[in-house]
Protein backbone atom coordinates (compact mmCIF):
# COMPACT_ATOMS: atom_id res chain seq x y z
CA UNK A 1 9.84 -13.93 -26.29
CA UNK A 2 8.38 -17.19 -25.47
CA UNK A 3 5.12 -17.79 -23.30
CA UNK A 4 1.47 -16.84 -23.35
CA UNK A 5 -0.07 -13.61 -22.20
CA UNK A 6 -1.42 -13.26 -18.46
CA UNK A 7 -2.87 -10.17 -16.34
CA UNK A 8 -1.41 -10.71 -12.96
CA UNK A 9 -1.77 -8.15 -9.76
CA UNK A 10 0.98 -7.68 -7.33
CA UNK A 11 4.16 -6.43 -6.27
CA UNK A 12 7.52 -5.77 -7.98
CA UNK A 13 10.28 -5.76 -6.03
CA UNK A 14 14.49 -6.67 -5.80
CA UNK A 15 15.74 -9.52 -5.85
CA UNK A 16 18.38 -9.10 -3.33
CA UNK A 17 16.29 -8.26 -0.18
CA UNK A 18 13.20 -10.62 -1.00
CA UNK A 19 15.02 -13.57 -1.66
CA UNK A 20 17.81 -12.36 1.22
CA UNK A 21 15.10 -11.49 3.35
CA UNK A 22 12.13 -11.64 2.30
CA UNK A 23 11.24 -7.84 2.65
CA UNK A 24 9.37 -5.81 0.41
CA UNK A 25 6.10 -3.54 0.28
CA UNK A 26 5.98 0.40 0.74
CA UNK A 27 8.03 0.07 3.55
CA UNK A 28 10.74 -1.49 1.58
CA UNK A 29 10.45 0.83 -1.40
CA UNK A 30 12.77 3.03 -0.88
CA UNK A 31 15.66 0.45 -0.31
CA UNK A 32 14.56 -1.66 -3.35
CA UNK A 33 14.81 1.33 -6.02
CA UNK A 34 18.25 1.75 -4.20
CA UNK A 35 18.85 -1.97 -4.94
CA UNK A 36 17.48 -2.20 -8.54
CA UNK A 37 19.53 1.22 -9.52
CA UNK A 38 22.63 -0.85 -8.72
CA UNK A 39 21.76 -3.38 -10.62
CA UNK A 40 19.69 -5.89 -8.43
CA UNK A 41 17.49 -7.94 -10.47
CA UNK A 42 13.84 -7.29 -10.42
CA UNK A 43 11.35 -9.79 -9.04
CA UNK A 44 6.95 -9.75 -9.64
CA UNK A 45 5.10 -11.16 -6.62
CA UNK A 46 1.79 -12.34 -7.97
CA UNK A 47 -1.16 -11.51 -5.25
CA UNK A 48 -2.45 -14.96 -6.58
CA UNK A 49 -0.33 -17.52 -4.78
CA UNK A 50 2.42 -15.27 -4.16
CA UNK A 51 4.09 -17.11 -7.16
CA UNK A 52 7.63 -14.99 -7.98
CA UNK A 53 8.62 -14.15 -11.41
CA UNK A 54 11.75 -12.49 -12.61
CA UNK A 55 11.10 -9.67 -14.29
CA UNK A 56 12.26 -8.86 -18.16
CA UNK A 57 11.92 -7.41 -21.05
CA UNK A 58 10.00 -8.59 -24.12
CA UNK A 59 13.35 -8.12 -26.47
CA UNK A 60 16.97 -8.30 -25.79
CA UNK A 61 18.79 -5.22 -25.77
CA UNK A 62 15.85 -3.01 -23.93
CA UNK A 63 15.70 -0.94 -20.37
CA UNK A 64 12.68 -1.77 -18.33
CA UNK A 65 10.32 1.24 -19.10
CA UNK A 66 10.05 4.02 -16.09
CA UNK A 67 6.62 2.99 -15.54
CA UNK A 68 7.75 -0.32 -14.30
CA UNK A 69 10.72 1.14 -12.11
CA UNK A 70 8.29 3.90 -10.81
CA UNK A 71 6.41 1.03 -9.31
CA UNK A 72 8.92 -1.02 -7.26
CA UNK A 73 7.25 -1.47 -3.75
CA UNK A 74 3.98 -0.83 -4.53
CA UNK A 75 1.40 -3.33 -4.18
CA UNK A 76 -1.76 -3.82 -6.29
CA UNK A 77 0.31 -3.07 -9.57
CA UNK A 78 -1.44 -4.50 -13.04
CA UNK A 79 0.87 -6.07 -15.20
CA UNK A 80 0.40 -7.53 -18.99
CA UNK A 81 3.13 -9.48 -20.41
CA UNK A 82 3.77 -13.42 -21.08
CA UNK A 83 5.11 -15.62 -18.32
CA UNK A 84 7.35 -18.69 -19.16
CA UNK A 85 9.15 -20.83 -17.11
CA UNK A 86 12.92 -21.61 -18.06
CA UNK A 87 15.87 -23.74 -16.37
CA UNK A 88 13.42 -24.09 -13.65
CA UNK A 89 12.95 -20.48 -13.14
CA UNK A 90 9.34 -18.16 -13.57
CA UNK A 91 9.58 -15.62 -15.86
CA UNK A 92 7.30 -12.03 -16.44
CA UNK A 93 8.20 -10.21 -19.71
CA UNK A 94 7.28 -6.59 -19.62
CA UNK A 95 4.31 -5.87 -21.63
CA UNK A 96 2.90 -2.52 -22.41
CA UNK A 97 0.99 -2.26 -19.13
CA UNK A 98 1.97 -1.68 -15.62
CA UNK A 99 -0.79 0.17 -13.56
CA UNK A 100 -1.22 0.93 -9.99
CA UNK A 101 -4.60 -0.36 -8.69
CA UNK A 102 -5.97 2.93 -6.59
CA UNK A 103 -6.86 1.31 -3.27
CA UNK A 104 -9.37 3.29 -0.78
CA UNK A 105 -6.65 4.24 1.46
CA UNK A 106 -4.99 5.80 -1.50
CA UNK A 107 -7.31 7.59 -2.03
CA UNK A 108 -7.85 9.48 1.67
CA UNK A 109 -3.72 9.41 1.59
CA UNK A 110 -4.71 12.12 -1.79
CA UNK A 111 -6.79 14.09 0.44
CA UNK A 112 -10.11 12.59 -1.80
């Protein structure tokens, strides 16, 4: 996969109701897994310039990991991968690291 590697924070979300809409973020979650499982292409929302990539896979032929789809709608995800830009479009492909950024209030929502 073409591109160079980046560490990026944000948000991954669908493509229909974002770009529709413009709606994501917890309280979108539940309708953007609903989206994605029927096939609605996944989008990144960078915290840093709210720049939005479409999200893939390093090779052809692959399934976005769980770990990525476990995340839709939640904000302060770390990603790894390498961003391009192609037919005037942004690109993320899925590294090996997705991980939620434990916030303060996720931590009193855990009862810590």
């Amino acid at each position: 996969m073409p591109g160079s590697a980046v560490s990026l924070r944000g948000e991954v979300t669908d493509a229909n109701c974002y770009l529709g809409s413009h709606t994501h973020a917890y309280d979108h979650a539940f309708c953007a897994k609903l989206c994605a499982a029927a096939g609605s292409p996944l989008l990144f929302i960078s915290d840093q310039g709210g720049q939005v990539y479409l999200v893939l896979t390093e090779r052809n032929g692959l399934r976005l990991p769980e770990e990525v789809l476990d995340r839709i709608g939640v904000p302060g995800v770390m990603v790894k991968g390498k961003a391009f830009e192609a037919e005037g479009l942004r690109a993320l492909a899925h590294g090996h690291s997705w991980q939620k950024r434990i916030s303060a209030r996720d931590c009193l929502s855990l009862g810590r």
